[in-house]
PDB file of N, CA and C in Angstrom:
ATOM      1  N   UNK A   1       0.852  -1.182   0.000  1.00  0.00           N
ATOM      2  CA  UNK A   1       0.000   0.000   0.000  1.00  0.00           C
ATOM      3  C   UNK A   1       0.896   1.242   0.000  1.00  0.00           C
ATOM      4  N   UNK A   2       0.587   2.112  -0.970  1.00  0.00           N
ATOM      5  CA  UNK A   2       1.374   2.998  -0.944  1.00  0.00           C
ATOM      6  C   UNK A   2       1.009   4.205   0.523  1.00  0.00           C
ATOM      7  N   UNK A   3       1.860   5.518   0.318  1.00  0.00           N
ATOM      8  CA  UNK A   3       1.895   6.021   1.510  1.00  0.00           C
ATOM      9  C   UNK A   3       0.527   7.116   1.857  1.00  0.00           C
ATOM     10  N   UNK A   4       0.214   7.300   0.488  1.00  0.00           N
ATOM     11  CA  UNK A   4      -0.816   8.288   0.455  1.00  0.00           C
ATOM     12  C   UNK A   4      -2.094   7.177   1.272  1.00  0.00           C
ATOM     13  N   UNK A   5      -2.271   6.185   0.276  1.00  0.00           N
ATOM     14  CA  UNK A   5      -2.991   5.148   0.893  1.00  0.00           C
ATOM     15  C   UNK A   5      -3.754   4.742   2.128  1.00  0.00           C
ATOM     16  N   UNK A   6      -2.083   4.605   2.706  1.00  0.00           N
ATOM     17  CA  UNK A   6      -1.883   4.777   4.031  1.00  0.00           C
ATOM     18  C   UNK A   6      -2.879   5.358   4.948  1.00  0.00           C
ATOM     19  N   UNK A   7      -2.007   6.670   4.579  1.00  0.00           N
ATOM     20  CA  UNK A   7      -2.791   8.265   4.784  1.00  0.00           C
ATOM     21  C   UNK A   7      -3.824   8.189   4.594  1.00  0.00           C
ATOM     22  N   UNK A   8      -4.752   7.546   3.758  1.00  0.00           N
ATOM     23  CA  UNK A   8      -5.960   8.041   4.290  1.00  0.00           C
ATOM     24  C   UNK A   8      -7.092   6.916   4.848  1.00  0.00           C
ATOM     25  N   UNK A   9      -6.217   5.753   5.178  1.00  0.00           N
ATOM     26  CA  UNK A   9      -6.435   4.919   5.385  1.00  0.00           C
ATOM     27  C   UNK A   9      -6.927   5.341   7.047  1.00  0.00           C
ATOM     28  N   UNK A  10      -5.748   5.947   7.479  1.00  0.00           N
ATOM     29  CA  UNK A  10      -6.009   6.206   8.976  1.00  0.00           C
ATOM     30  C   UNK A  10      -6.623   7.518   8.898  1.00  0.00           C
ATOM     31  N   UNK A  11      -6.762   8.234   8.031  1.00  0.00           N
ATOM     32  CA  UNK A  11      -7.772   9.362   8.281  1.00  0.00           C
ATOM     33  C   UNK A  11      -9.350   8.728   8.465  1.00  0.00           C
ATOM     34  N   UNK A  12      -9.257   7.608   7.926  1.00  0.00           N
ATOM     35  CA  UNK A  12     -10.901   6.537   8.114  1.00  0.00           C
ATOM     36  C   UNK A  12     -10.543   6.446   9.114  1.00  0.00           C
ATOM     37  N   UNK A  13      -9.539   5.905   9.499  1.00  0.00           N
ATOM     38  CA  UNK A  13      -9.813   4.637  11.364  1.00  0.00           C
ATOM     39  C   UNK A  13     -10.037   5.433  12.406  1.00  0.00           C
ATOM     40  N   UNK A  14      -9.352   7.050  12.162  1.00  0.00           N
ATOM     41  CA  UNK A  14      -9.791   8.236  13.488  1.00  0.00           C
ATOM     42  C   UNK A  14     -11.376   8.319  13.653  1.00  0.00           C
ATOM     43  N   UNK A  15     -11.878   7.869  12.540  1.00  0.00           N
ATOM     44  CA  UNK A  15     -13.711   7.933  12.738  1.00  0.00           C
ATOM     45  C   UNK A  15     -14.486   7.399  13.710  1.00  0.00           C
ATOM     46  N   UNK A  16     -13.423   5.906  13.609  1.00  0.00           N
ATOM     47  CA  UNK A  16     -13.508   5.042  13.986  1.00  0.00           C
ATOM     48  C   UNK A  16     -13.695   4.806  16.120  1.00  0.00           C
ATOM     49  N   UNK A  17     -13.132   5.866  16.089  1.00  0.00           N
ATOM     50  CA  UNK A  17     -12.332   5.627  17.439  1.00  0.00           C
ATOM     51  C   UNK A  17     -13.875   5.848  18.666  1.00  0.00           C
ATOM     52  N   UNK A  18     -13.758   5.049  19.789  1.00  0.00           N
ATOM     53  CA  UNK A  18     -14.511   4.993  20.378  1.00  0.00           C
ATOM     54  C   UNK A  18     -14.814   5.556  21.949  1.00  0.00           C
ATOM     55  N   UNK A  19     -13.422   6.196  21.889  1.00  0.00           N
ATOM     56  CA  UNK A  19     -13.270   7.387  23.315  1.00  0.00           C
ATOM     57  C   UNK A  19     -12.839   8.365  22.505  1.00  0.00           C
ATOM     58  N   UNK A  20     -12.612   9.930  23.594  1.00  0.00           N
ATOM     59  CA  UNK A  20     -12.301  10.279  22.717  1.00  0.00           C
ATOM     60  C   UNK A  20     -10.923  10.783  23.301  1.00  0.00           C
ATOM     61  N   UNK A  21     -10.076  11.603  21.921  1.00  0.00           N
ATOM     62  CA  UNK A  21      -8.501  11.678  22.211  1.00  0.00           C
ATOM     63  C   UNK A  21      -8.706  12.968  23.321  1.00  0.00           C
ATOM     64  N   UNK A  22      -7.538  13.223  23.647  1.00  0.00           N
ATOM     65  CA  UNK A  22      -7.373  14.513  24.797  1.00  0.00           C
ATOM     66  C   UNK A  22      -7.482  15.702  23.506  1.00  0.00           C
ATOM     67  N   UNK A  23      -7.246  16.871  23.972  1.00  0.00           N
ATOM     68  CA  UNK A  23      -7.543  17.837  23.007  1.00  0.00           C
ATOM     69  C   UNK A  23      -5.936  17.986  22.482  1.00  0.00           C
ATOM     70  N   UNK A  24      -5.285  17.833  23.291  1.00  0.00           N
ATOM     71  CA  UNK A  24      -3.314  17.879  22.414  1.00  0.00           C
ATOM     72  C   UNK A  24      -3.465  16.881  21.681  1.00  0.00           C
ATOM     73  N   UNK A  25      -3.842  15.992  21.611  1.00  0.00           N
ATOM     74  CA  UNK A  25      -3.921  14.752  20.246  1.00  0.00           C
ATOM     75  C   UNK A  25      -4.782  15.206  19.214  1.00  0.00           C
ATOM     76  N   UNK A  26      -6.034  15.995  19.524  1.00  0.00           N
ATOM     77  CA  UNK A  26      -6.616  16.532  18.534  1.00  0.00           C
ATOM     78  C   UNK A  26      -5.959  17.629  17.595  1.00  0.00           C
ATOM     79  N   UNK A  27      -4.878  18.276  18.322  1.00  0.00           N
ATOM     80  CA  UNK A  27      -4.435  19.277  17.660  1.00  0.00           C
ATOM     81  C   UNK A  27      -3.113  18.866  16.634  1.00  0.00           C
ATOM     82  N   UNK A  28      -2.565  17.723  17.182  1.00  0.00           N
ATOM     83  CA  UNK A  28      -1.634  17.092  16.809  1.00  0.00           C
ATOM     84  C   UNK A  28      -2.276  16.547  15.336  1.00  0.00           C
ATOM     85  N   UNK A  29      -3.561  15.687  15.772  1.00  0.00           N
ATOM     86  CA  UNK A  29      -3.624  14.629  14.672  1.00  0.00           C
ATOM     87  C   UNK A  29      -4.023  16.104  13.326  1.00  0.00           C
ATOM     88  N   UNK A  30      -4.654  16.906  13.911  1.00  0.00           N
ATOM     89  CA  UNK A  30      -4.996  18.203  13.036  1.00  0.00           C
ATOM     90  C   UNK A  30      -4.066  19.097  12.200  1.00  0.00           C
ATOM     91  N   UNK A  31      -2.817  19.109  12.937  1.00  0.00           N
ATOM     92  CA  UNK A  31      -1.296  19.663  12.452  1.00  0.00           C
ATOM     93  C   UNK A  31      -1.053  18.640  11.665  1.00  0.00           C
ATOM     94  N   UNK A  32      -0.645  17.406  11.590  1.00  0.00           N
ATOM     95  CA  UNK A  32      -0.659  16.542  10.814  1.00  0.00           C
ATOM     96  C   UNK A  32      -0.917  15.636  10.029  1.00  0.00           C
ATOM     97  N   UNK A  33      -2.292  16.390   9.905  1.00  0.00           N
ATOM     98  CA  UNK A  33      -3.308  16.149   8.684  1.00  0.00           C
ATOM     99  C   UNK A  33      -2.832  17.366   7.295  1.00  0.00           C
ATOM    100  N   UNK A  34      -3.229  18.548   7.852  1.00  0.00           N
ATOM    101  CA  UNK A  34      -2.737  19.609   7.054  1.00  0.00           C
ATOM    102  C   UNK A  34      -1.460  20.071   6.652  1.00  0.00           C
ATOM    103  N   UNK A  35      -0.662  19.067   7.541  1.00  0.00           N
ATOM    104  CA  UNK A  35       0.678  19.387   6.933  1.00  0.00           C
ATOM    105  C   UNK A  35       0.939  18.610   5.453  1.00  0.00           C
ATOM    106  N   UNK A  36       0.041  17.150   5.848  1.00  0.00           N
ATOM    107  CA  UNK A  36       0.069  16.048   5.200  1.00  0.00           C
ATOM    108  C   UNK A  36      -0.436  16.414   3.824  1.00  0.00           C
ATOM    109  N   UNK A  37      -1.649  17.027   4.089  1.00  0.00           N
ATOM    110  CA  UNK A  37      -2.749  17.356   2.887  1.00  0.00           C
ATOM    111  C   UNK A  37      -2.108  18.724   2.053  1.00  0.00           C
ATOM    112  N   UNK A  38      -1.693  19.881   3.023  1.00  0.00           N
ATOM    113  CA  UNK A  38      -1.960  21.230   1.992  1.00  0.00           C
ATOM    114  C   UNK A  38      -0.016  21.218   2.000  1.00  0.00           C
ATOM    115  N   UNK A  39       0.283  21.338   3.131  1.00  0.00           N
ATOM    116  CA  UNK A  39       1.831  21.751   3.220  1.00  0.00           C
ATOM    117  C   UNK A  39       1.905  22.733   4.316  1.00  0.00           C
ATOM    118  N   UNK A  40       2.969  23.633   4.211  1.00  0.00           N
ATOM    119  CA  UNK A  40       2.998  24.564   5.105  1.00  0.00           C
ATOM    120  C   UNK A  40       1.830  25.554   5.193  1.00  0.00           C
ATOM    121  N   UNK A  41       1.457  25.837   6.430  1.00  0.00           N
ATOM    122  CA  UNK A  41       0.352  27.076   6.790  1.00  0.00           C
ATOM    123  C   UNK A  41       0.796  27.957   5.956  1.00  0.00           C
ATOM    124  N   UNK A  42      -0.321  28.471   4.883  1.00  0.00           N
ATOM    125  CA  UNK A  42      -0.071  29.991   4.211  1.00  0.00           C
ATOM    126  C   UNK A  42      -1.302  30.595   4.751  1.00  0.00           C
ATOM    127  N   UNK A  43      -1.723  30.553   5.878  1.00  0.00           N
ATOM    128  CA  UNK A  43      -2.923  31.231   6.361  1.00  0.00           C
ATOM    129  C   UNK A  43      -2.871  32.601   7.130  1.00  0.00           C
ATOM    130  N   UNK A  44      -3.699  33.445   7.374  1.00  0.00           N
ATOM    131  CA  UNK A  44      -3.485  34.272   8.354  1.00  0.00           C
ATOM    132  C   UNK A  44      -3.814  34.036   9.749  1.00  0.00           C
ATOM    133  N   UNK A  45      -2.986  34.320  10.599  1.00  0.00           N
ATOM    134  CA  UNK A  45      -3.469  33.667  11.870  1.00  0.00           C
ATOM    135  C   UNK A  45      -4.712  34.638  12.369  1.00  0.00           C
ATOM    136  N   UNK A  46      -5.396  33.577  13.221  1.00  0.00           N
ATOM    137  CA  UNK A  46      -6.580  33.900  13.539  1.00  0.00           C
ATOM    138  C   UNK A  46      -6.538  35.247  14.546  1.00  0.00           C
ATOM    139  N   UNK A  47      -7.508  35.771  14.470  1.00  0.00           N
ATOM    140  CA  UNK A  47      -7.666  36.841  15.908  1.00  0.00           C
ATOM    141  C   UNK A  47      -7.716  36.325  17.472  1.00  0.00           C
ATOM    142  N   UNK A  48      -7.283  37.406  18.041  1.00  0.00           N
ATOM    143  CA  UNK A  48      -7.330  37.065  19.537  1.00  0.00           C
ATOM    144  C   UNK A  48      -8.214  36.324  20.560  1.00  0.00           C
ATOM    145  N   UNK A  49      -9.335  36.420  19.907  1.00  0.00           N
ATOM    146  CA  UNK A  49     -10.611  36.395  20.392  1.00  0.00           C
ATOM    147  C   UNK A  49     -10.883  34.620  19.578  1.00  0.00           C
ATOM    148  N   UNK A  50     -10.709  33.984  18.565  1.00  0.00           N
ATOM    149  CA  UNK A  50     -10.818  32.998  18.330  1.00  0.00           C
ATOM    150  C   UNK A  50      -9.751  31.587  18.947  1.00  0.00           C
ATOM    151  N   UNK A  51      -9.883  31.546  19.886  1.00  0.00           N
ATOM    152  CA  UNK A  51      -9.032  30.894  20.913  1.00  0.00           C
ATOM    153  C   UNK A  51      -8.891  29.373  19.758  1.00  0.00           C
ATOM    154  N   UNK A  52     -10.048  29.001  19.671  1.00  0.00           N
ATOM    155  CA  UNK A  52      -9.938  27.276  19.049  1.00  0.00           C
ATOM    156  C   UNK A  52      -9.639  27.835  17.451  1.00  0.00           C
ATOM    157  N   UNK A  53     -10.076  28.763  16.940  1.00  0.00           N
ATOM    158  CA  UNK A  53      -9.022  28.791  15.413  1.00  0.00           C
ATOM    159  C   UNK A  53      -7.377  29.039  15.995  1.00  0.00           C
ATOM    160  N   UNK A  54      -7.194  29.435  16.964  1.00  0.00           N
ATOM    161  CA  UNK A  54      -5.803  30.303  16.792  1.00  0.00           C
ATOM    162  C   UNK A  54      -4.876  28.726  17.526  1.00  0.00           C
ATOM    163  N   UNK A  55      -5.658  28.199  18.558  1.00  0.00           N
ATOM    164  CA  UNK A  55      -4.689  27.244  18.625  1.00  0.00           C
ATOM    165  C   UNK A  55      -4.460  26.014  17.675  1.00  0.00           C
ATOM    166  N   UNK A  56      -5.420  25.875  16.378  1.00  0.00           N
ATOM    167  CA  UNK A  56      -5.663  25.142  15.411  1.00  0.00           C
ATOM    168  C   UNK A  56      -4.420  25.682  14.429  1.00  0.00           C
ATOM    169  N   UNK A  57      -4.085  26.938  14.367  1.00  0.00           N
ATOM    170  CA  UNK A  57      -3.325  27.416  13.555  1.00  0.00           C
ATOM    171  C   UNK A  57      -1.933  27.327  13.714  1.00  0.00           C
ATOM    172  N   UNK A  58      -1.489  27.991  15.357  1.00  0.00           N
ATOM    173  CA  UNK A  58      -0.662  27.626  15.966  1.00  0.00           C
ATOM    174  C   UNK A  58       0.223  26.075  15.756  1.00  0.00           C
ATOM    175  N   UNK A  59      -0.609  25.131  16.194  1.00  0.00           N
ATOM    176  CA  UNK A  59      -0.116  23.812  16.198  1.00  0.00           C
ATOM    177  C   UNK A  59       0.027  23.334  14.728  1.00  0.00           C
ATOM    178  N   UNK A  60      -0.546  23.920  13.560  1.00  0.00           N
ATOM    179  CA  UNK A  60       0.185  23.622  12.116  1.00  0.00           C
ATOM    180  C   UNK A  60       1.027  24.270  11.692  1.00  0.00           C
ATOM    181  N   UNK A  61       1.119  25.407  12.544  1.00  0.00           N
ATOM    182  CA  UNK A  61       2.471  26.302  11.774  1.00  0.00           C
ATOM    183  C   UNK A  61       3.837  26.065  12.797  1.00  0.00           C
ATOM    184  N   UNK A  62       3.483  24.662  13.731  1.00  0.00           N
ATOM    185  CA  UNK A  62       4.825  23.877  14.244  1.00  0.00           C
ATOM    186  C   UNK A  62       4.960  23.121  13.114  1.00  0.00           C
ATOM    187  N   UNK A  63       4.612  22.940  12.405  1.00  0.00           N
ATOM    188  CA  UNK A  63       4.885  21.706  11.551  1.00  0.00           C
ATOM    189  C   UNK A  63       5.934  22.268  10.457  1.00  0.00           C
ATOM    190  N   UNK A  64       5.483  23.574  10.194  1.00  0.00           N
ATOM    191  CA  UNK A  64       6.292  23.812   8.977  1.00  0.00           C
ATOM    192  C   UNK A  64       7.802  23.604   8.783  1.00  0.00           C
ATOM    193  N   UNK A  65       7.764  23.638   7.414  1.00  0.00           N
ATOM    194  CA  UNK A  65       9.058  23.090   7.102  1.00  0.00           C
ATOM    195  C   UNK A  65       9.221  21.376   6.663  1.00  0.00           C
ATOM    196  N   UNK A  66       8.405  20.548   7.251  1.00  0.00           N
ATOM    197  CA  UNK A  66       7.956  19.282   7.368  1.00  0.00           C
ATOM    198  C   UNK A  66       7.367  18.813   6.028  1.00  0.00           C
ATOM    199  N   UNK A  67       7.799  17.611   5.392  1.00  0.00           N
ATOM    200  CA  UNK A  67       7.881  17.412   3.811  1.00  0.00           C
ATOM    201  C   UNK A  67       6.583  16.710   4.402  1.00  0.00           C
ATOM    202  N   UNK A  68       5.552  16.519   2.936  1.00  0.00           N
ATOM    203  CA  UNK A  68       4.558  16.217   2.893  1.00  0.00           C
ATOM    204  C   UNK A  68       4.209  14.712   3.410  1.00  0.00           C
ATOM    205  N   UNK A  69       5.395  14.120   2.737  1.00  0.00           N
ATOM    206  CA  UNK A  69       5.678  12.781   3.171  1.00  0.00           C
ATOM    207  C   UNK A  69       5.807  12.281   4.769  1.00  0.00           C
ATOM    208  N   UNK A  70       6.851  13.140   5.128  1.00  0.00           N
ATOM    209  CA  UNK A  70       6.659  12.996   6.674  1.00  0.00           C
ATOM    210  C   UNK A  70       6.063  13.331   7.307  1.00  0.00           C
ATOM    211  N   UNK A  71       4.805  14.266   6.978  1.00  0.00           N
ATOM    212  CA  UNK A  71       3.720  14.462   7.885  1.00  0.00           C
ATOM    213  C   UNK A  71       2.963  13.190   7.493  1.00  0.00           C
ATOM    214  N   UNK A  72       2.771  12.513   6.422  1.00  0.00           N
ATOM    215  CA  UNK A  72       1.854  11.529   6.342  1.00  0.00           C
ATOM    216  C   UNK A  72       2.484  10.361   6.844  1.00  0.00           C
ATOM    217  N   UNK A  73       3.908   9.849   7.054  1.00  0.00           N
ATOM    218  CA  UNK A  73       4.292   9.042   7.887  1.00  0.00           C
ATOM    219  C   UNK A  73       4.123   9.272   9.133  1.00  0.00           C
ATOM    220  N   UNK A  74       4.148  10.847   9.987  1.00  0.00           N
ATOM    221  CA  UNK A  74       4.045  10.413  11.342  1.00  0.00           C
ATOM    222  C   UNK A  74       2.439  10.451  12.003  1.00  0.00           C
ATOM    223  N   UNK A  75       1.217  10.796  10.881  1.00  0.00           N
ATOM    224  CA  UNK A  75       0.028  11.042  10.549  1.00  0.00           C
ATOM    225  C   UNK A  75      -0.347   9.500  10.780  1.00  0.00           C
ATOM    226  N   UNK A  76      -0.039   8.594  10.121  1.00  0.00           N
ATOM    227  CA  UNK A  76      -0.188   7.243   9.660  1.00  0.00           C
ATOM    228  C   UNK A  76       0.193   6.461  11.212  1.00  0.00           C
ATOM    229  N   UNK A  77       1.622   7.432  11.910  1.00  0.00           N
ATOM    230  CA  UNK A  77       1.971   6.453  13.258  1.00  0.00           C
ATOM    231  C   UNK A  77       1.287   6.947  14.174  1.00  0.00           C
ATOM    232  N   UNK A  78       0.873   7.763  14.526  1.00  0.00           N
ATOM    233  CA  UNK A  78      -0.337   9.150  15.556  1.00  0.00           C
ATOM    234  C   UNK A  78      -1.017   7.917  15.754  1.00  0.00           C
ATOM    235  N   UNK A  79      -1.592   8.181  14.333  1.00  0.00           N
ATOM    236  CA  UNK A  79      -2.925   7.305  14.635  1.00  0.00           C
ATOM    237  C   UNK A  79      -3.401   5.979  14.944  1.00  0.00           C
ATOM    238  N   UNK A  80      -2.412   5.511  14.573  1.00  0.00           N
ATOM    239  CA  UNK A  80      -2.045   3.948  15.057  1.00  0.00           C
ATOM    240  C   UNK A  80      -2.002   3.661  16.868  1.00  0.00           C
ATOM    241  N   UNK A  81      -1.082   4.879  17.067  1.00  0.00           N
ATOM    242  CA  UNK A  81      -0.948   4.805  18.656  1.00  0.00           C
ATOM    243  C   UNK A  81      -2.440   4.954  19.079  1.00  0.00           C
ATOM    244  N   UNK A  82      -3.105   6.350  18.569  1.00  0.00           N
ATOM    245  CA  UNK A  82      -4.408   6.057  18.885  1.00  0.00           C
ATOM    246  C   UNK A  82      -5.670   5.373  18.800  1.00  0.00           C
ATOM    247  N   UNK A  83      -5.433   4.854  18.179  1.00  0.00           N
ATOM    248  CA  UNK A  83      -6.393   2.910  17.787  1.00  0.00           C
ATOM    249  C   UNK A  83      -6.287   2.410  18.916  1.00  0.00           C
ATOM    250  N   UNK A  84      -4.541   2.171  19.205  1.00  0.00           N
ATOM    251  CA  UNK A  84      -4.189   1.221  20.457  1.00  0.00           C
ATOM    252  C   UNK A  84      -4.778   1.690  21.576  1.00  0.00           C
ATOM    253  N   UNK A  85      -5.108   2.976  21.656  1.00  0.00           N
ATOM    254  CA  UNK A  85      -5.731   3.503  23.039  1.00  0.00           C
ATOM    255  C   UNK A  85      -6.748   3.777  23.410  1.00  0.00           C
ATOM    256  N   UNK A  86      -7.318   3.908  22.299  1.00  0.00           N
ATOM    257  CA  UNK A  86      -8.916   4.423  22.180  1.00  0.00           C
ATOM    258  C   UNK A  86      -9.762   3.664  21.641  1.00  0.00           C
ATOM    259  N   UNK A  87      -9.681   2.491  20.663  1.00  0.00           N
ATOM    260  CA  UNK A  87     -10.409   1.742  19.979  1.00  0.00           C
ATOM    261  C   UNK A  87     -10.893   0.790  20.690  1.00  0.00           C
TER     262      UNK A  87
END
């Protein structure tokens, strides 16, 4: 299976999941979705006042720099850990 594959293989199994993750795993699996999918944040960061856009933004513009590929490899291992914990 190739890697994209992969990728969205476990973007299904997060559906899947039957507790739910803490909110740092949400932001994580979220940074490394979009790193995976678009690339680096070319967005404007959110306003002050949008607390859940701005920390959504925040935690993908750690990613940058991060090849598409390796966000979908560590995208692919995230989520795996979280199967094991939550499924």
């Amino acid at each position: 299976m190739s890697l994209t594959e992969q990728f969205n293989a476990a973007a299904e199994k997060v559906k899947t999941l039957t507790k739910r993750p803490s909110d740092d795993e949400f932001l994580e699996l979220y940074a490394l979705f979009k790193q995976g999918t678009v690339g680096d944040n070319n967005t404007n960061k959110p306003g002050l006042l949008d607390l859940k856009g701005k920390a959504k933004w925040e935690a993908w513009n750690k990613q940058k720099g991060k090849s598409t590929e390796a966000a979908q490899q560590e995208y692919v291992k995230f989520v795996e850990g979280l199967v094991a914990k939550y499924a």
